[in-house]
N, C-alpha and C. Protein backbone atom coordinates (compact mmCIF):
# COMPACT_ATOMS: atom_id res chain seq x y z
N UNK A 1 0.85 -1.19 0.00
CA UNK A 1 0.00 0.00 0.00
C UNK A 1 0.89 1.25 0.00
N UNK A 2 0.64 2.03 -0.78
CA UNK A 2 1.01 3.15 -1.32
C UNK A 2 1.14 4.25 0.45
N UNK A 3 1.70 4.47 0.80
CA UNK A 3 1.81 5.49 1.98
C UNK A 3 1.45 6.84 1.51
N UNK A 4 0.71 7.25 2.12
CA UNK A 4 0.09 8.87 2.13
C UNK A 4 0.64 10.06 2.29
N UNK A 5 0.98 11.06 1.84
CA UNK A 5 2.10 11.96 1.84
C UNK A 5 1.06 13.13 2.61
N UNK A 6 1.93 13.04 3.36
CA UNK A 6 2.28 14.79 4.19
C UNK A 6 3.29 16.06 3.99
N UNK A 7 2.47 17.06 3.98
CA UNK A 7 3.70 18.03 3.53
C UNK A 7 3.78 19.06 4.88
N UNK A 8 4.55 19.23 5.67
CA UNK A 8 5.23 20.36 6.24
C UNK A 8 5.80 21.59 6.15
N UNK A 9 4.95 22.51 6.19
CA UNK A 9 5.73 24.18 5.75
C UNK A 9 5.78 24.87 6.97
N UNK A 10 7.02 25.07 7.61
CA UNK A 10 7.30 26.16 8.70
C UNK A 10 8.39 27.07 8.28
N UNK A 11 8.53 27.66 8.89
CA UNK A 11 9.93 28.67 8.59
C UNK A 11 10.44 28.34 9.15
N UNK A 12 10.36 27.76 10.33
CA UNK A 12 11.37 26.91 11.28
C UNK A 12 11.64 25.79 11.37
N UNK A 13 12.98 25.44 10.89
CA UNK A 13 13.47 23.73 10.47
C UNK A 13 13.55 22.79 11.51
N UNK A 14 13.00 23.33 13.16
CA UNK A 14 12.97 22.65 14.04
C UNK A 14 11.64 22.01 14.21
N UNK A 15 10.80 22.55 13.75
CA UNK A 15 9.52 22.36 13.63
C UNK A 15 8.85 21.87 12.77
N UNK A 16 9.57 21.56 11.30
CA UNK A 16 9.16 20.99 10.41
C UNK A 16 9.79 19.42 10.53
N UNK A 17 11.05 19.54 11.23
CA UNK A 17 11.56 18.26 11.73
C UNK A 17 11.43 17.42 12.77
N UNK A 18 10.69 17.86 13.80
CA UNK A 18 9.95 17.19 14.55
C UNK A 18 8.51 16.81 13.66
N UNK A 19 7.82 17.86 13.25
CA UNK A 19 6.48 17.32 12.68
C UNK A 19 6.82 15.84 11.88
N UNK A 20 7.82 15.78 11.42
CA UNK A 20 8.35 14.62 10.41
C UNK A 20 8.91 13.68 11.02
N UNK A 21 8.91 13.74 11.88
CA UNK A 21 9.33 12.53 12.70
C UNK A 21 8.45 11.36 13.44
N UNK A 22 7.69 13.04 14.05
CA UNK A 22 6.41 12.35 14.21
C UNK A 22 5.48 11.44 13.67
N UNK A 23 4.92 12.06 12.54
CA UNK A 23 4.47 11.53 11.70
C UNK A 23 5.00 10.54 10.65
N UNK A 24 6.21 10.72 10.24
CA UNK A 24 6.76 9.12 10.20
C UNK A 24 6.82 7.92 10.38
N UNK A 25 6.53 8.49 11.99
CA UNK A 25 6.47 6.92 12.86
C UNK A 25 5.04 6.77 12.99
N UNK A 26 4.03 7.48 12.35
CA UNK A 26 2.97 7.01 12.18
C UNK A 26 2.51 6.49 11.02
N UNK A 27 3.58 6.86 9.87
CA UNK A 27 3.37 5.45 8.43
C UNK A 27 3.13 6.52 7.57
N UNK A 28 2.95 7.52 7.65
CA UNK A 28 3.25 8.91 6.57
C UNK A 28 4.47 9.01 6.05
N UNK A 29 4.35 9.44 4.58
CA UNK A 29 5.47 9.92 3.80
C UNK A 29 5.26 11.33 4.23
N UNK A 30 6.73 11.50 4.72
CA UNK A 30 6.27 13.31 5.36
C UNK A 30 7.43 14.20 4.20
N UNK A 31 6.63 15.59 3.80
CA UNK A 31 8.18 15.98 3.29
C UNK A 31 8.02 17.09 3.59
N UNK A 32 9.03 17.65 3.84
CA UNK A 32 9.30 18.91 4.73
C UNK A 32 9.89 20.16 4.27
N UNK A 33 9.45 21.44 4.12
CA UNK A 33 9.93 23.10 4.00
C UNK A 33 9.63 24.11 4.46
N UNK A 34 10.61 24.62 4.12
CA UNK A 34 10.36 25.61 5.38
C UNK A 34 10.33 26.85 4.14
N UNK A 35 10.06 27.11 2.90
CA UNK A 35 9.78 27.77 1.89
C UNK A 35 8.07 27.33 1.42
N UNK A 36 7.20 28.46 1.19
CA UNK A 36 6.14 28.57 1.06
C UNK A 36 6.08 28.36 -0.54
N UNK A 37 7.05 28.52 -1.05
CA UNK A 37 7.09 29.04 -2.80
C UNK A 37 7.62 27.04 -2.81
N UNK A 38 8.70 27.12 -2.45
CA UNK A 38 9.05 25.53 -2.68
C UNK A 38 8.06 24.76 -2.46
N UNK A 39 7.69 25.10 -1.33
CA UNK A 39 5.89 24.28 -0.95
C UNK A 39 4.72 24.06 -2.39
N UNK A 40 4.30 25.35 -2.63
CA UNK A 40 3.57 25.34 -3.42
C UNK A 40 4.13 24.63 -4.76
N UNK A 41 5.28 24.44 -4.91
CA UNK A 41 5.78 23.77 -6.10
C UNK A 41 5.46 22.00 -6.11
N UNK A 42 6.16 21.58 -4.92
CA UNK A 42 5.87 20.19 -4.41
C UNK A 42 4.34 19.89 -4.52
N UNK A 43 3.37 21.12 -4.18
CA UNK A 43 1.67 20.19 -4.43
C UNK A 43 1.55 20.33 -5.47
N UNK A 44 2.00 21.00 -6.96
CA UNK A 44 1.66 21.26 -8.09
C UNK A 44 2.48 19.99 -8.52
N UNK A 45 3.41 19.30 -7.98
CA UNK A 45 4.05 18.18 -8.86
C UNK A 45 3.79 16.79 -8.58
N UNK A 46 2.67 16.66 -7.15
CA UNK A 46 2.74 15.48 -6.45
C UNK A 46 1.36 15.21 -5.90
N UNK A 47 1.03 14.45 -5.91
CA UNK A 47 -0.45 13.65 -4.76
C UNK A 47 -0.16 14.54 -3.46
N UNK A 48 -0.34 15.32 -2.71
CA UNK A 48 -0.32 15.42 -1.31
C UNK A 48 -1.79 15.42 -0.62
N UNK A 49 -1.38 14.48 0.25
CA UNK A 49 -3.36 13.94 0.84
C UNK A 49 -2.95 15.03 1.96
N UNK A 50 -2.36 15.65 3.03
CA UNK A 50 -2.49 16.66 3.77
C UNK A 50 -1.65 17.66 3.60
N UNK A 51 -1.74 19.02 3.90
CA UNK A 51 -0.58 20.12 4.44
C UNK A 51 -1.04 20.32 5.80
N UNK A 52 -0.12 20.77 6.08
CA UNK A 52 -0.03 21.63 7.32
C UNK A 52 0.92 22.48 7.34
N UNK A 53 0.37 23.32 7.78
CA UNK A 53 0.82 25.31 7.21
C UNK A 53 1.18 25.59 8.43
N UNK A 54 2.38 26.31 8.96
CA UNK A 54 2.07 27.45 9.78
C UNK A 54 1.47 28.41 9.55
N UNK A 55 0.80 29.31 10.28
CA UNK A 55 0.56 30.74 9.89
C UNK A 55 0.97 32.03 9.68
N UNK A 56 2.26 31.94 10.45
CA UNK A 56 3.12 33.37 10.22
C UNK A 56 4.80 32.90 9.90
N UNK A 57 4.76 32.97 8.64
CA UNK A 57 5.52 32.65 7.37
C UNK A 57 5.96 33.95 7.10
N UNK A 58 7.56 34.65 6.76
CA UNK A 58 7.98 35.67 6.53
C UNK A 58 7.21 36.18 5.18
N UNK A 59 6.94 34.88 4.18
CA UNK A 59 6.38 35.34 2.88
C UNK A 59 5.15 35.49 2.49
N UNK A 60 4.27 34.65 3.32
CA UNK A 60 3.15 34.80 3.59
C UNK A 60 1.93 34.31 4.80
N UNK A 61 1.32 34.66 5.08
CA UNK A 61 0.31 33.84 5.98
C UNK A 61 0.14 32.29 5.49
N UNK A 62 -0.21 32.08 6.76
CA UNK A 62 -0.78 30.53 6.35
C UNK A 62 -2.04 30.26 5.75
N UNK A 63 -2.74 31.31 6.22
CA UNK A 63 -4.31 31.22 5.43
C UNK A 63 -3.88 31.51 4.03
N UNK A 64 -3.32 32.51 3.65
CA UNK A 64 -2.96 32.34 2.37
C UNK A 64 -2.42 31.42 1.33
N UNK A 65 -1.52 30.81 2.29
CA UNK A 65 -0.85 29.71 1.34
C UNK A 65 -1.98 29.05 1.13
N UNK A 66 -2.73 28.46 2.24
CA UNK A 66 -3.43 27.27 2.41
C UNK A 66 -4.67 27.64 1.19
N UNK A 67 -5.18 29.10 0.59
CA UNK A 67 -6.01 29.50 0.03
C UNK A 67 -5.46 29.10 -1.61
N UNK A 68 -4.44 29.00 -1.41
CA UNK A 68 -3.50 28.62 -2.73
C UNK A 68 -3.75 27.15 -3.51
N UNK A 69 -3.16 26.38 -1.69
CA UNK A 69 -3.12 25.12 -2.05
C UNK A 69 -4.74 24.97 -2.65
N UNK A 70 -5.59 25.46 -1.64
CA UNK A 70 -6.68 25.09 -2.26
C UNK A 70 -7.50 25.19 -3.68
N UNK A 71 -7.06 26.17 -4.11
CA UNK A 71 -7.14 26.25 -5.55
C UNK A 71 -6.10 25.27 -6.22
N UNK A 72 -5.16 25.14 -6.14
CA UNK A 72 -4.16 24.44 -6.65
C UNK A 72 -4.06 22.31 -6.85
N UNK A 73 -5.09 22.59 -5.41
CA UNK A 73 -5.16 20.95 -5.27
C UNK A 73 -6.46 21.00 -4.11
N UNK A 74 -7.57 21.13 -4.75
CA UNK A 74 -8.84 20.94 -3.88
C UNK A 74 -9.01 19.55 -3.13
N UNK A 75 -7.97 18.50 -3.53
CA UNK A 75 -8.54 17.39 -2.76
C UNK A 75 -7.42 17.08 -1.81
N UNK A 76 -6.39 18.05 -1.73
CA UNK A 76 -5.81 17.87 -0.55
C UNK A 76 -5.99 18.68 1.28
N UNK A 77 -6.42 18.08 1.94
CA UNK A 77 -6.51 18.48 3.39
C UNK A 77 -5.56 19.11 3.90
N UNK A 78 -6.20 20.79 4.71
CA UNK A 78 -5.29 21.39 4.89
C UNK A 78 -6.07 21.94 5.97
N UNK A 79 -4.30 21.79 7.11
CA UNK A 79 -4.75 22.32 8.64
C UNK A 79 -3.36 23.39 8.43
N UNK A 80 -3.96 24.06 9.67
CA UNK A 80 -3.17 25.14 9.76
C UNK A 80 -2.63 24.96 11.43
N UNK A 81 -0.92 25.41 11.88
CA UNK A 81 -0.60 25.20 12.80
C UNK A 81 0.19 26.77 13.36
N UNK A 82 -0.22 27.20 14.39
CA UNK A 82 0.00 28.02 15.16
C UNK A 82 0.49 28.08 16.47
N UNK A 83 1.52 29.01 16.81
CA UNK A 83 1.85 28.91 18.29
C UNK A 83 1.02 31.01 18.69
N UNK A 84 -0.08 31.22 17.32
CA UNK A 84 -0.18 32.58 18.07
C UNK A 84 -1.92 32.28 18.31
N UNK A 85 -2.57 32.32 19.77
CA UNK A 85 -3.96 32.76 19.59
C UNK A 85 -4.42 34.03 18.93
N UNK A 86 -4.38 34.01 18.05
CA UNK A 86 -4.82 34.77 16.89
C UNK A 86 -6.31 34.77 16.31
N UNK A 87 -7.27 35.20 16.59
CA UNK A 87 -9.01 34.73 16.37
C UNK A 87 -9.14 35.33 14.72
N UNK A 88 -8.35 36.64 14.30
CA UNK A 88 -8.49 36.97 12.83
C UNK A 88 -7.74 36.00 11.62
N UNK A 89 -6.26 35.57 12.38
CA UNK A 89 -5.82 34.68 11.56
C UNK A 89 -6.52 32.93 11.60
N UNK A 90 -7.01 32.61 12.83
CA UNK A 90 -8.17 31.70 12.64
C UNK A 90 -9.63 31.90 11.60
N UNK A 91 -10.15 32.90 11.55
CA UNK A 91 -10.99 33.05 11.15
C UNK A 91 -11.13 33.14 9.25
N UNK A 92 -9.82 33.72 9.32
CA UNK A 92 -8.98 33.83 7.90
C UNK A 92 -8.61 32.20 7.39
N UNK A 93 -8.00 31.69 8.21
CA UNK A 93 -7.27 30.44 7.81
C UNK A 93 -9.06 29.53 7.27
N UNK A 94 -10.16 29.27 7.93
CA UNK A 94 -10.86 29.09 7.73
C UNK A 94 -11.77 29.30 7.00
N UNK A 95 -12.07 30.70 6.71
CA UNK A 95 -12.88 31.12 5.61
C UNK A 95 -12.13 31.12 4.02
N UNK A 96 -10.71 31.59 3.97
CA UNK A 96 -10.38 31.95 2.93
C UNK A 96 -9.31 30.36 2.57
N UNK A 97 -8.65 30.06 3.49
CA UNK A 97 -7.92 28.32 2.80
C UNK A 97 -8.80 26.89 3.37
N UNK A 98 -10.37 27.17 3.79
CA UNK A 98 -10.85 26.12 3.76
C UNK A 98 -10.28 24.97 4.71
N UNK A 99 -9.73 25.80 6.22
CA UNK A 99 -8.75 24.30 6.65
C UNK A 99 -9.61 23.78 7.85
N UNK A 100 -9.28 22.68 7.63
CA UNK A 100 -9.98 21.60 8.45
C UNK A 100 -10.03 21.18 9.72
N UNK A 101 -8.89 21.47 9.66
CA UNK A 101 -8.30 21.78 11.41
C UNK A 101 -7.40 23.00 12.01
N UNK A 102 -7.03 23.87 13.11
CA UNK A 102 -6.55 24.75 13.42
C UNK A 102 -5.60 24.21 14.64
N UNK A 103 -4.33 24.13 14.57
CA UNK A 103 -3.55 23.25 15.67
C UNK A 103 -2.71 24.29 16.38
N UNK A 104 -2.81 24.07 17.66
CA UNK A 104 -1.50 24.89 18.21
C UNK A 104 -0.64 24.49 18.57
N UNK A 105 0.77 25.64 18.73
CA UNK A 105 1.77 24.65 19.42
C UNK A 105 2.02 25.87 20.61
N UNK A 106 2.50 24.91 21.97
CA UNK A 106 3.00 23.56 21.38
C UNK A 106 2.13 22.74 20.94
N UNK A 107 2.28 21.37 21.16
CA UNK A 107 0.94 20.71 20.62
C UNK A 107 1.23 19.29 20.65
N UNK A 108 -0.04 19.06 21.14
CA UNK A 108 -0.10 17.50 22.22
C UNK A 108 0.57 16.31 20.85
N UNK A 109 1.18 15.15 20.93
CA UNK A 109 1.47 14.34 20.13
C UNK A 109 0.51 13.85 19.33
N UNK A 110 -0.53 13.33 20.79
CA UNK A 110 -1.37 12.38 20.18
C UNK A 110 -2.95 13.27 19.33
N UNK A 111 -2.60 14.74 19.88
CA UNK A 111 -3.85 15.63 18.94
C UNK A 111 -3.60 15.68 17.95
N UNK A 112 -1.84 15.97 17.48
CA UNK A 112 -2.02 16.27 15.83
C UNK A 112 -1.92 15.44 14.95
N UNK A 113 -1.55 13.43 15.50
CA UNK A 113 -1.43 12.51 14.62
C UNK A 113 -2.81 12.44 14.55
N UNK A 114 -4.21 12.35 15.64
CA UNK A 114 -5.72 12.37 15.67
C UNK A 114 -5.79 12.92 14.33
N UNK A 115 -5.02 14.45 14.35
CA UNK A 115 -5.46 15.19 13.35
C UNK A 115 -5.45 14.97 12.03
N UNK A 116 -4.15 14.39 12.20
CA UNK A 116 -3.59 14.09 10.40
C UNK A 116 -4.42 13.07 9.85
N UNK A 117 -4.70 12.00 10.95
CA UNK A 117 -4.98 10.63 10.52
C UNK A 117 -6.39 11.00 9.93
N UNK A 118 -7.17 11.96 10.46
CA UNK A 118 -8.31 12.05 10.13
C UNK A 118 -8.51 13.17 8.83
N UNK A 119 -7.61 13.43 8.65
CA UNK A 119 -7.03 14.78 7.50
C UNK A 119 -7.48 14.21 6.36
N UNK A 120 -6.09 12.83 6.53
CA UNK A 120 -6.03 11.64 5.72
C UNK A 120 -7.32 10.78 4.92
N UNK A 121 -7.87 10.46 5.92
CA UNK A 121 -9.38 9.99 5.94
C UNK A 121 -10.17 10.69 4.56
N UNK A 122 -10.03 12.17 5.21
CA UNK A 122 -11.20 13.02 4.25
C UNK A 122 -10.59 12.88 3.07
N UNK A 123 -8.98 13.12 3.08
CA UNK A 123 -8.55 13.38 1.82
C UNK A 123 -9.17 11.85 0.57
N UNK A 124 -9.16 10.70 1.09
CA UNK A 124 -9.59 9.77 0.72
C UNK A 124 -11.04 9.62 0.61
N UNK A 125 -12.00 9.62 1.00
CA UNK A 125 -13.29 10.12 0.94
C UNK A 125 -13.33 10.98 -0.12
N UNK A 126 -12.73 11.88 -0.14
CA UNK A 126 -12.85 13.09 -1.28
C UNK A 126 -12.35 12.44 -2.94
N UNK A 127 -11.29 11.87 -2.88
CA UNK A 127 -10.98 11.16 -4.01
C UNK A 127 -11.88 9.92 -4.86
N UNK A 128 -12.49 9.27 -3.41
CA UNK A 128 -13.48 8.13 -3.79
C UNK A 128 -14.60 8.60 -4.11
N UNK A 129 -15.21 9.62 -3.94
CA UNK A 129 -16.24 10.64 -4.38
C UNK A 129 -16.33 10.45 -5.71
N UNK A 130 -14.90 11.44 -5.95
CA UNK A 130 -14.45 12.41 -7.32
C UNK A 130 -14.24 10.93 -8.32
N UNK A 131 -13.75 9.80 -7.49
CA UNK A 131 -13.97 8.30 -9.04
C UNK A 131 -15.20 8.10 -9.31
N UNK A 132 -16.46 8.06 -7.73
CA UNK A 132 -17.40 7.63 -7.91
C UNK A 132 -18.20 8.48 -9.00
N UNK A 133 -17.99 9.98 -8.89
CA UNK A 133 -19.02 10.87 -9.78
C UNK A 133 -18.01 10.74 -11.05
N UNK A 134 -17.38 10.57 -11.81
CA UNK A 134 -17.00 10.31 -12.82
C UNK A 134 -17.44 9.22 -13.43
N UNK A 135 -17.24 7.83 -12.61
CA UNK A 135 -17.65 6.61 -12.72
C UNK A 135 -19.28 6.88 -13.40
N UNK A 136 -20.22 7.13 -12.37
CA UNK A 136 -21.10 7.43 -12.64
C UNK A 136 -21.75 8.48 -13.87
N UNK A 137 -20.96 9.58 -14.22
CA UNK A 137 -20.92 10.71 -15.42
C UNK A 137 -21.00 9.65 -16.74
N UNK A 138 -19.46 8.65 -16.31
CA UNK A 138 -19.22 7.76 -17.80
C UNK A 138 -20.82 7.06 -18.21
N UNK A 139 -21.04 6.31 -17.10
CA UNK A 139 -22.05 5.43 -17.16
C UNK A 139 -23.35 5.60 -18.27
N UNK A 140 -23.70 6.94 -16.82
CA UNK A 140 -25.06 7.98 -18.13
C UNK A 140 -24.52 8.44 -19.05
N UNK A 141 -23.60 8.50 -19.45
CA UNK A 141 -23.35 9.00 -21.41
C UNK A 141 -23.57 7.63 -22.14
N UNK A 142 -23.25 6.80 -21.63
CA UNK A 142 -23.16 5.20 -21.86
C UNK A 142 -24.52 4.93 -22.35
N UNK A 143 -25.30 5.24 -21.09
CA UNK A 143 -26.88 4.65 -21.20
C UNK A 143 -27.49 5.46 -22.29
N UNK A 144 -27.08 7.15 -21.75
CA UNK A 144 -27.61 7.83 -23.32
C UNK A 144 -27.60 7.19 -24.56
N UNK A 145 -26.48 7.04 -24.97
CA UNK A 145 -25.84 6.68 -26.37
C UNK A 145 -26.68 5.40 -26.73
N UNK A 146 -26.72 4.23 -25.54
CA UNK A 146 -27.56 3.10 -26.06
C UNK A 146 -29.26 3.31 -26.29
N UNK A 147 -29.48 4.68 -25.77
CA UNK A 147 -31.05 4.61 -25.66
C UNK A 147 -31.35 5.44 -27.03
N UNK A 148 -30.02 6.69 -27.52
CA UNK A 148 -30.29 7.32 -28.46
C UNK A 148 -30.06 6.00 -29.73
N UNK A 149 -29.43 5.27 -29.65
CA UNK A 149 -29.13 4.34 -30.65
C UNK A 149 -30.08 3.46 -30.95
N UNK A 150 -31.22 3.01 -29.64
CA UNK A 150 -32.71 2.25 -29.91
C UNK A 150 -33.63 3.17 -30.24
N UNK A 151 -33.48 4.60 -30.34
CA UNK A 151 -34.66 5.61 -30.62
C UNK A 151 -34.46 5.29 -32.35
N UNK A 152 -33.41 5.53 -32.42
CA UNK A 152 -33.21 5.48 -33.93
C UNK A 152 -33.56 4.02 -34.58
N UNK A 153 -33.36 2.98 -33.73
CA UNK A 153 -33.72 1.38 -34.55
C UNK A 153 -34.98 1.58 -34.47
N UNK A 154 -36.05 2.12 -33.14
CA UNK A 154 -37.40 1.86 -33.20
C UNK A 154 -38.11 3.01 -34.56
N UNK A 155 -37.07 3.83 -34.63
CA UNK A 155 -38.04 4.92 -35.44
C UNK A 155 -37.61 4.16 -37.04
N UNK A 156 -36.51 3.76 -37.21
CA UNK A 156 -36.34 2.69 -38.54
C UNK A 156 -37.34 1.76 -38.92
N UNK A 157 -37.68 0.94 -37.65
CA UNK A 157 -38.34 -0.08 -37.72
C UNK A 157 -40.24 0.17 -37.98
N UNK A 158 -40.86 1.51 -37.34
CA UNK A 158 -42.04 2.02 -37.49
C UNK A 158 -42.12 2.48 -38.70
N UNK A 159 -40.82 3.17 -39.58
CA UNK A 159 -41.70 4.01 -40.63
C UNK A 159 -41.31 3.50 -41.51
């Protein structure tokens, strides 16, 4: 089984290296930067089923990035991690990058693997969706085509 990738963006390489450790040893492919621009490059080239953002990034907010990723890759899960009680940059991270969870640090072990694991979850849910409504799209063009193809034998066959 294919392991699930996590991506890590802090400005701080102490923090992106613990997050990765962590989560490592929980069976995640973790990959780690501490560049918001490098970040955004890695989800444009790769599957990533979660991010996790800090929020105060020299280059940008975290709601912002995370508003990015989300345009960039709607089916990847994105929490945002903070050491500031901040209620505008919460409120931001949420309305404008859509994130799923809001974590602080420090921050308990077993809250933010809870977190990821369940990140994970949606991100999968969301994908099995997006086969199922395709699956289903193919189908009815399918059925169309066979029903437009008996309209035409029955209207052959009447006149």
């Amino acid at each position: 089984m294919t392991k699930l990738k996590v991506l890590i963006v802090d400005d701080e390489p102490n923090i992106v290296n613990a997050c990765k450790r962590l989560l490592r040893g929980a069976g995640f492919e973790v990959i780690g930067s501490t560049d918001v621009h490098e970040a955004l490059k890695i989800v444009a080239s790769q599957e990533i089923a979660v991010v996790i953002s800090d929020q105060r990034m020299p280059d940008m907010t975290g709601a912002k990035f995370l508003s990015i990723i989300k345009e960039l890759s709607p089916e990847t899960t994105r929490l945002i991690l903070t050491g500031y009680a901040d209620i505008e940059a919460a409120i931001s991270a949420i309305n404008d990058g859509h994130v799923y969870q809001y974590l602080t640090k420090p921050w308990d072990e077993e809250g933010i693997l809870k977190a990821v694991e369940e990140a994970a979850q949606l991100h999968q849910k969301y994908l099995k969706s997006v086969s199922f409504n395709r699956s289903t799209r193919q189908k009815i063009l399918s059925l169309e085509m066979i029903n437009s193809e008996l309209r035409a034998q029955l209207e052959g066959q009447t006149s």
